[in-house]
Every structure is written in C-alpha cells, then in structure tokens.
C-alpha atoms as a PDB file:
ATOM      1  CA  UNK A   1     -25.981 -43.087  -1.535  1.00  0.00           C
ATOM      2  CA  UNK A   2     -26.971 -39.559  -2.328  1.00  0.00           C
ATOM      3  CA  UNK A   3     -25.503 -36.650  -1.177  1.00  0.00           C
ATOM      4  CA  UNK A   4     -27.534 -33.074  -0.250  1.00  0.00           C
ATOM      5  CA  UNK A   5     -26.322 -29.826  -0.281  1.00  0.00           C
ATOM      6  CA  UNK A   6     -27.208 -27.017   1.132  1.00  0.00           C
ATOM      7  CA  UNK A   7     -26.270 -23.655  -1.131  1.00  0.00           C
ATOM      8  CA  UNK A   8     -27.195 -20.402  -0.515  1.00  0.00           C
ATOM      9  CA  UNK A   9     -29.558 -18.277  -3.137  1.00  0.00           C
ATOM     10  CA  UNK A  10     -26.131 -16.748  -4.560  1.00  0.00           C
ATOM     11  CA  UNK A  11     -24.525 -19.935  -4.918  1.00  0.00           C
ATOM     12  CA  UNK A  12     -27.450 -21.547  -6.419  1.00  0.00           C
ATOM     13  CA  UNK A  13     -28.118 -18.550  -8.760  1.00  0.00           C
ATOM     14  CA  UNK A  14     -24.345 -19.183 -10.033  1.00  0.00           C
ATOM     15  CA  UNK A  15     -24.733 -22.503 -10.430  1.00  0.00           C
ATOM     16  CA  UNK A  16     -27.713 -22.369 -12.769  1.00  0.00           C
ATOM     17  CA  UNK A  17     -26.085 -19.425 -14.803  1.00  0.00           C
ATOM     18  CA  UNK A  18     -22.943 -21.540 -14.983  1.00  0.00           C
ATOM     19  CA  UNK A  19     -24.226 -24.581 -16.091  1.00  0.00           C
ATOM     20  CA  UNK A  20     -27.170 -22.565 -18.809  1.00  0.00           C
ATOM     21  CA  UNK A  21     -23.782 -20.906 -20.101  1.00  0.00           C
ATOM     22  CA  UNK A  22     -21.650 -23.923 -20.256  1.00  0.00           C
ATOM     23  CA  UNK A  23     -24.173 -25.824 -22.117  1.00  0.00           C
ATOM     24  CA  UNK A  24     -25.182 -23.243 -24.383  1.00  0.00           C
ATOM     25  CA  UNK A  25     -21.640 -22.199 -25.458  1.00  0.00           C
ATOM     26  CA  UNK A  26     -19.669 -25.652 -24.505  1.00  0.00           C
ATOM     27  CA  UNK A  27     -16.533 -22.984 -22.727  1.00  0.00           C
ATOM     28  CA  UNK A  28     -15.389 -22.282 -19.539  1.00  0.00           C
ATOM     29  CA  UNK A  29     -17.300 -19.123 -18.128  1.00  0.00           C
ATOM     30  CA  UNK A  30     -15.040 -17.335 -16.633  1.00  0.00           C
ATOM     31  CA  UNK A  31     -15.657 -15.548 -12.808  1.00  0.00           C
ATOM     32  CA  UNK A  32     -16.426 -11.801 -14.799  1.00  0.00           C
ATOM     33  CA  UNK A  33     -18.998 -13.370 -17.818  1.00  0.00           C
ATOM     34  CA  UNK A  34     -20.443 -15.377 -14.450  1.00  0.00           C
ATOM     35  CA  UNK A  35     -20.880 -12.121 -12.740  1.00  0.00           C
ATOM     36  CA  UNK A  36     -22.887 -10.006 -15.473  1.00  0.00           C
ATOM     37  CA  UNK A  37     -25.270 -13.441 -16.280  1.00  0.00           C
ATOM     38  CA  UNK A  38     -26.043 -13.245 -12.999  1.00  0.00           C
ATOM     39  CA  UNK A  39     -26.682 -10.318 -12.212  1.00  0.00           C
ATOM     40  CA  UNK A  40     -26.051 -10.487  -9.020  1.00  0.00           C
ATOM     41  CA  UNK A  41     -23.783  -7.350  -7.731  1.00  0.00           C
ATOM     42  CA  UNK A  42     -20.553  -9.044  -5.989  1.00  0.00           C
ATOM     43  CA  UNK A  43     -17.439  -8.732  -7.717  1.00  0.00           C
ATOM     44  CA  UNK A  44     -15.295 -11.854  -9.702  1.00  0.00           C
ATOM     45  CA  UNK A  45     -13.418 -12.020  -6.449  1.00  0.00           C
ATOM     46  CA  UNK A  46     -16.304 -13.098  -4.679  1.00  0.00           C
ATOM     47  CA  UNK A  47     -17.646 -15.261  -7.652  1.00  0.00           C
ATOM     48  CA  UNK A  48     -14.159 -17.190  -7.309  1.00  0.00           C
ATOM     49  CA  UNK A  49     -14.716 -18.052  -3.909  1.00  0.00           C
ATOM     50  CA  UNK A  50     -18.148 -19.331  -4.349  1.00  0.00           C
ATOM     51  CA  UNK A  51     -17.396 -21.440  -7.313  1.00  0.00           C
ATOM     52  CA  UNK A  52     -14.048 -22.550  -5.150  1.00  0.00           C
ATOM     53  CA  UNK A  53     -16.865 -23.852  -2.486  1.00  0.00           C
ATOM     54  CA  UNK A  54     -18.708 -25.663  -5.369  1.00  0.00           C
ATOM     55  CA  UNK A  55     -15.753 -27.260  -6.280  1.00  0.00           C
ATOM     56  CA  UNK A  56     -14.788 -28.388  -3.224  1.00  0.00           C
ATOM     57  CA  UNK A  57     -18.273 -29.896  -2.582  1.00  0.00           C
ATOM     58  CA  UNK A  58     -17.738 -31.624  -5.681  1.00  0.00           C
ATOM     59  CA  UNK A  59     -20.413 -29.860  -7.604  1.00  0.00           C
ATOM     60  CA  UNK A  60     -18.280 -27.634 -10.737  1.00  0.00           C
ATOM     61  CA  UNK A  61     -14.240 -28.337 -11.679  1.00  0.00           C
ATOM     62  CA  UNK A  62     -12.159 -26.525 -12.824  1.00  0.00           C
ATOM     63  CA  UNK A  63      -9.130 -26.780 -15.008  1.00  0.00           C
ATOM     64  CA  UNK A  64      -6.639 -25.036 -13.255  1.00  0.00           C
ATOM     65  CA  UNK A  65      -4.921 -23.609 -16.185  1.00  0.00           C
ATOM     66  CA  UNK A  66      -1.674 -21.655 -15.417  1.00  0.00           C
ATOM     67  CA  UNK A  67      -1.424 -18.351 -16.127  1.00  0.00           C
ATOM     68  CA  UNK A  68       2.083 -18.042 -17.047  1.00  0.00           C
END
C-alpha cells in the first residue's frame, strides 16, 4: 500500500536540498548548511521543526547523536 503526503512548498524545498546534499556529499546536513542551500529565509530553528515533521512522517531520520 502506498502512502501520500501532503508537504508544504518549504518542506518540499528542504527535502530536495536535503536529499541533493546528502547524496552529493554522503554526510548529515546539518539544520544551518540546510538553511543557506535553500535559500529559503527561516532560521535553523524552524528548519529543525520541519525536518522533525519529516521524520515523524517517516520521510528523513535522524541519528540522534548526543551532544555531550
């Protein structure tokens, strides 16, 4: 069964920068690189929460490294 989803222009513009980067460079792209290849003008904070949406919808995952 296949799945659609619905993403807005922002999410969909991440998505595709995302994925060009990941494949291109085979490393995590962080929330600030994701920001400037976009160029879309929202801050990392807001690229977080967008990408935390993806994830949830099963669409991007994320390691989860910790920070300390």
């Amino acid at each position: 069964m296949s799945e659609k989803y619905e993403l807005d222009e922002r999410a969909q513009v991440l998505l595709r920068e995302l994925i060009n980067s990941y494949t291109r460079d085979a490393q995590p792209v962080g929330s600030k690189n994701l920001a400037e290849l976009s160029g879309l003008d929202v801050s990392s904070a807001t690229i977080r929460n967008i990408m935390a949406k993806l994830e949830d919808m099963g669409l991007v995952n994320s390691p989860h490294t910790s920070a300390g």
